[in-house]
Protein backbone atom coordinates (compact mmCIF):
# COMPACT_ATOMS: atom_id res chain seq x y z
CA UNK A 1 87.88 72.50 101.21
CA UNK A 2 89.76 75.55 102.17
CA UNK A 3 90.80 75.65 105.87
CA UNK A 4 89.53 78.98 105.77
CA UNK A 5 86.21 78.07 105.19
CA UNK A 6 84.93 77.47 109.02
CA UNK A 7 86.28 80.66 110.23
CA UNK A 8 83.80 83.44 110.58
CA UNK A 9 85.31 86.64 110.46
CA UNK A 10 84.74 87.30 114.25
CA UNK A 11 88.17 85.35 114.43
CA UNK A 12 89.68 88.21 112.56
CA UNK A 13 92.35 89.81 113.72
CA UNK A 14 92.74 93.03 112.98
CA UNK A 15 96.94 93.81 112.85
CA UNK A 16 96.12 97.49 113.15
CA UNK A 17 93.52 97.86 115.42
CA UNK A 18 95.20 98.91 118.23
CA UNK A 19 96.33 102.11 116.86
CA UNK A 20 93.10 102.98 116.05
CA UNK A 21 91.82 106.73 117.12
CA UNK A 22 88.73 107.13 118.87
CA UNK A 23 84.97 106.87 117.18
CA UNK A 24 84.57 109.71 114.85
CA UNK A 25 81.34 110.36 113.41
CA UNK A 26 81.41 111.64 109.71
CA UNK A 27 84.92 109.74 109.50
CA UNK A 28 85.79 108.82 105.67
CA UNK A 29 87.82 105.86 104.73
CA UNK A 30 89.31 105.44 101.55
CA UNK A 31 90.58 102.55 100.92
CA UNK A 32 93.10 101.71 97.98
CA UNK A 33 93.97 98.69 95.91
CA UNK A 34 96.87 99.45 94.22
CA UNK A 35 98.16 97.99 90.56
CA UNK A 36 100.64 99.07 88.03
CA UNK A 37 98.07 99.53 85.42
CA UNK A 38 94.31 100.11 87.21
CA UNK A 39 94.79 101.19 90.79
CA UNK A 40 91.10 100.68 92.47
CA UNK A 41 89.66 103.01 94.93
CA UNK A 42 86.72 103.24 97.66
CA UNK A 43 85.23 105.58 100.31
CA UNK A 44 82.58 105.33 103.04
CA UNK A 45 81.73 107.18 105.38
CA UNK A 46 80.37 106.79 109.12
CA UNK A 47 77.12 108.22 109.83
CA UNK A 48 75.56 107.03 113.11
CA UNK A 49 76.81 103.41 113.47
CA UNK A 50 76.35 102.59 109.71
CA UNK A 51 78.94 102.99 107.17
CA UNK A 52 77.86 104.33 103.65
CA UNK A 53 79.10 104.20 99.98
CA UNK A 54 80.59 107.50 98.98
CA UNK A 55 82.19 106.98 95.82
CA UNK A 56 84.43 104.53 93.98
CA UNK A 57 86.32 104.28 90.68
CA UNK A 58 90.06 103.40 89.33
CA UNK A 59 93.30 105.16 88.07
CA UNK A 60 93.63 103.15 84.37
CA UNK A 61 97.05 103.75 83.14
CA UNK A 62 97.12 100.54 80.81
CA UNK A 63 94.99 101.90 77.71
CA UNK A 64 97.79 104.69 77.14
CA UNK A 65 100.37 102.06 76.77
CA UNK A 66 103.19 104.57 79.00
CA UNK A 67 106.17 103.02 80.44
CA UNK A 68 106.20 102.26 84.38
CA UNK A 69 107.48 105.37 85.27
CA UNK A 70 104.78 107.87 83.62
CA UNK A 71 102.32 105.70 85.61
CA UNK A 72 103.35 105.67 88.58
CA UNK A 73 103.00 109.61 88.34
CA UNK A 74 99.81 109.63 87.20
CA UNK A 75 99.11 107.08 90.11
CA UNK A 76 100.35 109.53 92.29
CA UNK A 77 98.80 112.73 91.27
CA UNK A 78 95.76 111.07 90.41
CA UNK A 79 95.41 109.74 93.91
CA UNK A 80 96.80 113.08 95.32
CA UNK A 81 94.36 115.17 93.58
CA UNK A 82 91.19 112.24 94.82
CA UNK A 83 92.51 112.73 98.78
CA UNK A 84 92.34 116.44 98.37
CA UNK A 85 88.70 116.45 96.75
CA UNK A 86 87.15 113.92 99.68
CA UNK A 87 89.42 114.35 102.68
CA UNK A 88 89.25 110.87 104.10
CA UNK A 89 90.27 110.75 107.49
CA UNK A 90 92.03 107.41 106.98
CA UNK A 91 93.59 105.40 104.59
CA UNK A 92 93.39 101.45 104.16
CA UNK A 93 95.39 99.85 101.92
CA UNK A 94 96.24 96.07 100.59
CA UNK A 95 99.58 94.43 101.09
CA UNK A 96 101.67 93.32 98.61
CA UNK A 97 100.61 89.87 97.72
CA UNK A 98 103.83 88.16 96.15
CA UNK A 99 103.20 85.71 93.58
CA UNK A 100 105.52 83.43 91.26
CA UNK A 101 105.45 85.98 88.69
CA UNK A 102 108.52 88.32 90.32
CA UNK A 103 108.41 91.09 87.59
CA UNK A 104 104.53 91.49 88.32
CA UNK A 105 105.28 92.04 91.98
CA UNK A 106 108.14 94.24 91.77
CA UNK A 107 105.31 96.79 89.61
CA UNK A 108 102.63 96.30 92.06
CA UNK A 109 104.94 97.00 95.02
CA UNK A 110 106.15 99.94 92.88
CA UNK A 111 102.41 100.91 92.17
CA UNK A 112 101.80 100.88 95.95
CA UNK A 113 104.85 103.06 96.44
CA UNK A 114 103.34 105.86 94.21
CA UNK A 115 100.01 105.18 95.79
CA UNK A 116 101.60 105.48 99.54
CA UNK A 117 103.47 108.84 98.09
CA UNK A 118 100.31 110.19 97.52
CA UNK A 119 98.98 110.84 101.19
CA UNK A 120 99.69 113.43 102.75
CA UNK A 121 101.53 113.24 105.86
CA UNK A 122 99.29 113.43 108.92
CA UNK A 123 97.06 111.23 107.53
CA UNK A 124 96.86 107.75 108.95
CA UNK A 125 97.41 104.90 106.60
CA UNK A 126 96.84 100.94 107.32
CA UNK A 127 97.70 98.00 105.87
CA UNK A 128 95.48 94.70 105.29
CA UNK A 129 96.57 91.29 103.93
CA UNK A 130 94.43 89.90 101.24
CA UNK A 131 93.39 87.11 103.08
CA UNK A 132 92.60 89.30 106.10
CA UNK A 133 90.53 91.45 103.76
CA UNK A 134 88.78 88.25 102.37
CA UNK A 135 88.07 86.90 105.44
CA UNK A 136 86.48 90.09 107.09
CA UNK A 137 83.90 90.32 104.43
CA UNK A 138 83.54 86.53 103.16
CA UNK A 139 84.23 84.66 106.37
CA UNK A 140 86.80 82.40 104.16
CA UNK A 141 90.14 84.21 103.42
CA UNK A 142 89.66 82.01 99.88
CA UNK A 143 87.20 83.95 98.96
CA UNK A 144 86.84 84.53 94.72
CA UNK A 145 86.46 88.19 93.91
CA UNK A 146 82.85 87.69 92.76
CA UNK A 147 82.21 87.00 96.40
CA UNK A 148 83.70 89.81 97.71
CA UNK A 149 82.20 92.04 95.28
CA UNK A 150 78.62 90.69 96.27
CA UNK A 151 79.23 91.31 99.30
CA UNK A 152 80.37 94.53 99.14
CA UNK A 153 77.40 95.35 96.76
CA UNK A 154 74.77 94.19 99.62
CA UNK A 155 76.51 95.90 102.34
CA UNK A 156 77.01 99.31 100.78
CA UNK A 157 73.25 98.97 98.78
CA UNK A 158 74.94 99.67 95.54
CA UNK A 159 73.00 98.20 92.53
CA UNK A 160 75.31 98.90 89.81
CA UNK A 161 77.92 96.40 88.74
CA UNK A 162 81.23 97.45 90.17
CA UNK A 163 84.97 96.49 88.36
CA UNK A 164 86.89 94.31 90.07
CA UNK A 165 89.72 96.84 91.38
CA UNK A 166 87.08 99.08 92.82
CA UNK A 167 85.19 96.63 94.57
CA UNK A 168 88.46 94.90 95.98
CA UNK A 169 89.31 99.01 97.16
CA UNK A 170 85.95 99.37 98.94
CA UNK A 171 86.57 95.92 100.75
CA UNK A 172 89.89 97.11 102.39
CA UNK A 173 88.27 99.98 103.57
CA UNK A 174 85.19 98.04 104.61
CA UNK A 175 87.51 95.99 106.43
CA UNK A 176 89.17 98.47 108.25
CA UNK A 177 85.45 99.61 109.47
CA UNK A 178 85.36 96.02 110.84
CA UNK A 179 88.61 96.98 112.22
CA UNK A 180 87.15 99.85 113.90
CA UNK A 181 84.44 98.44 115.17
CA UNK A 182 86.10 95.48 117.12
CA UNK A 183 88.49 98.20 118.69
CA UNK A 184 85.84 100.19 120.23
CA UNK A 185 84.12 97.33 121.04
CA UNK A 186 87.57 95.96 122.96
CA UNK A 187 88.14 99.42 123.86
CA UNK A 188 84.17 99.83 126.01
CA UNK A 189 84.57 96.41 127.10
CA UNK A 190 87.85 97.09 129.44
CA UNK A 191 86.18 100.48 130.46
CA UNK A 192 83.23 97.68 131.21
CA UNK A 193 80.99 99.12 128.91
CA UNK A 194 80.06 96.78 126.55
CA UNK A 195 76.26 96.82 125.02
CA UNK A 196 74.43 93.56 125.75
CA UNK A 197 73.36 93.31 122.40
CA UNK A 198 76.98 93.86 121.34
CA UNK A 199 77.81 91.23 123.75
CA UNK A 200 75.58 88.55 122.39
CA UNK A 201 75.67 89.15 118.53
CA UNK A 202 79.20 90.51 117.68
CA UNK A 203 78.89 91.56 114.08
């Protein structure tokens, strides 16, 4: 059994949390999972202390059989042209997770390059381990990706099957919602502010 598998996600701890802006109601997310052939991508949105499903999809490069460096543009513009259409006010993104196959993760990091090129500059981007991710919807940073994508389907109320790189996209920027939420909740609890119910049931 994993060791993963007894920590709740409460024991999360969110890297980027402390730069975290203030609650913003109407805030977008998008969050990005980026590959050299399908890049996957997810927004919510905050409305009243819920998040919501906005859209999702991927960039497929792979069916056109280009070389690396025509994709990566067409990751770029592609992802320039989706920022400029939704205006998320935040950006969530998945690290780079290095495997034994070193060609495959010089292209992702490449990928996520082009994908990082994309935003513009103003706009806040931050970074999640897969694990992290895993663990912040899962509660086991083992998680398969049929887990996460349940998940993400019964959070977000989508009934539709979802591919793989778009559900993994929504759950970095779901995670980054978690995020959010334990920084305000950190953030009213030193102003000693906290909500009982908040207090008792942490989320």
């Amino acid at each position: 059994m994993s060791r993963y598998r007894t920590r709740s996600w409460r024991a999360f701890d969110p890297g980027a949390a402390r730069t975290l802006p203030a609650h913003a109601a109407g805030l977008r997310i998008l969050g990005l999972d980026p590959g050299s052939r399908r890049t996957g991508y997810g927004l919510i949105e905050r409305r009243g202390s819920d998040w919501v499903h906005v859209a999702h999809g991927c960039v497929t490069v792979a069916a056109a059989k280009l070389p690396l460096p025509e994709r990566l543009r067409v990751i770029f513009e592609s992802l320039r042209e989706l920022i400029a259409t939704h205006a998320p006010g935040e950006v969530a993104i998945e690290r780079v997770f290095v495997n034994r196959n070193v060609d495959s993760a010089l292209k992702l990091g490449q990928a996520r390059g082009a994908a990082l090129c994309a935003v513009p500059k103003g706009l806040p981007v931050f970074e999640y381990a897969p694990r992290a991710i895993k663990l912040a919807l899962v509660g086991s940073g083992a998680a398969e990706k049929a887990q996460v994508a349940h998940m993400i389907r019964t959070l977000l109320g989508i009934q539709e099957r979802i591919v793989a790189d778009a559900s993994d996209a929504l759950a970095v920027a779901v995670c980054h919602a978690h995020s959010r939420r334990l920084h305000e909740l950190a953030a009213q609890s030193e102003r000693g502010a906290v909500p009982a119910a908040a207090q008792s049931s942490p989320r």
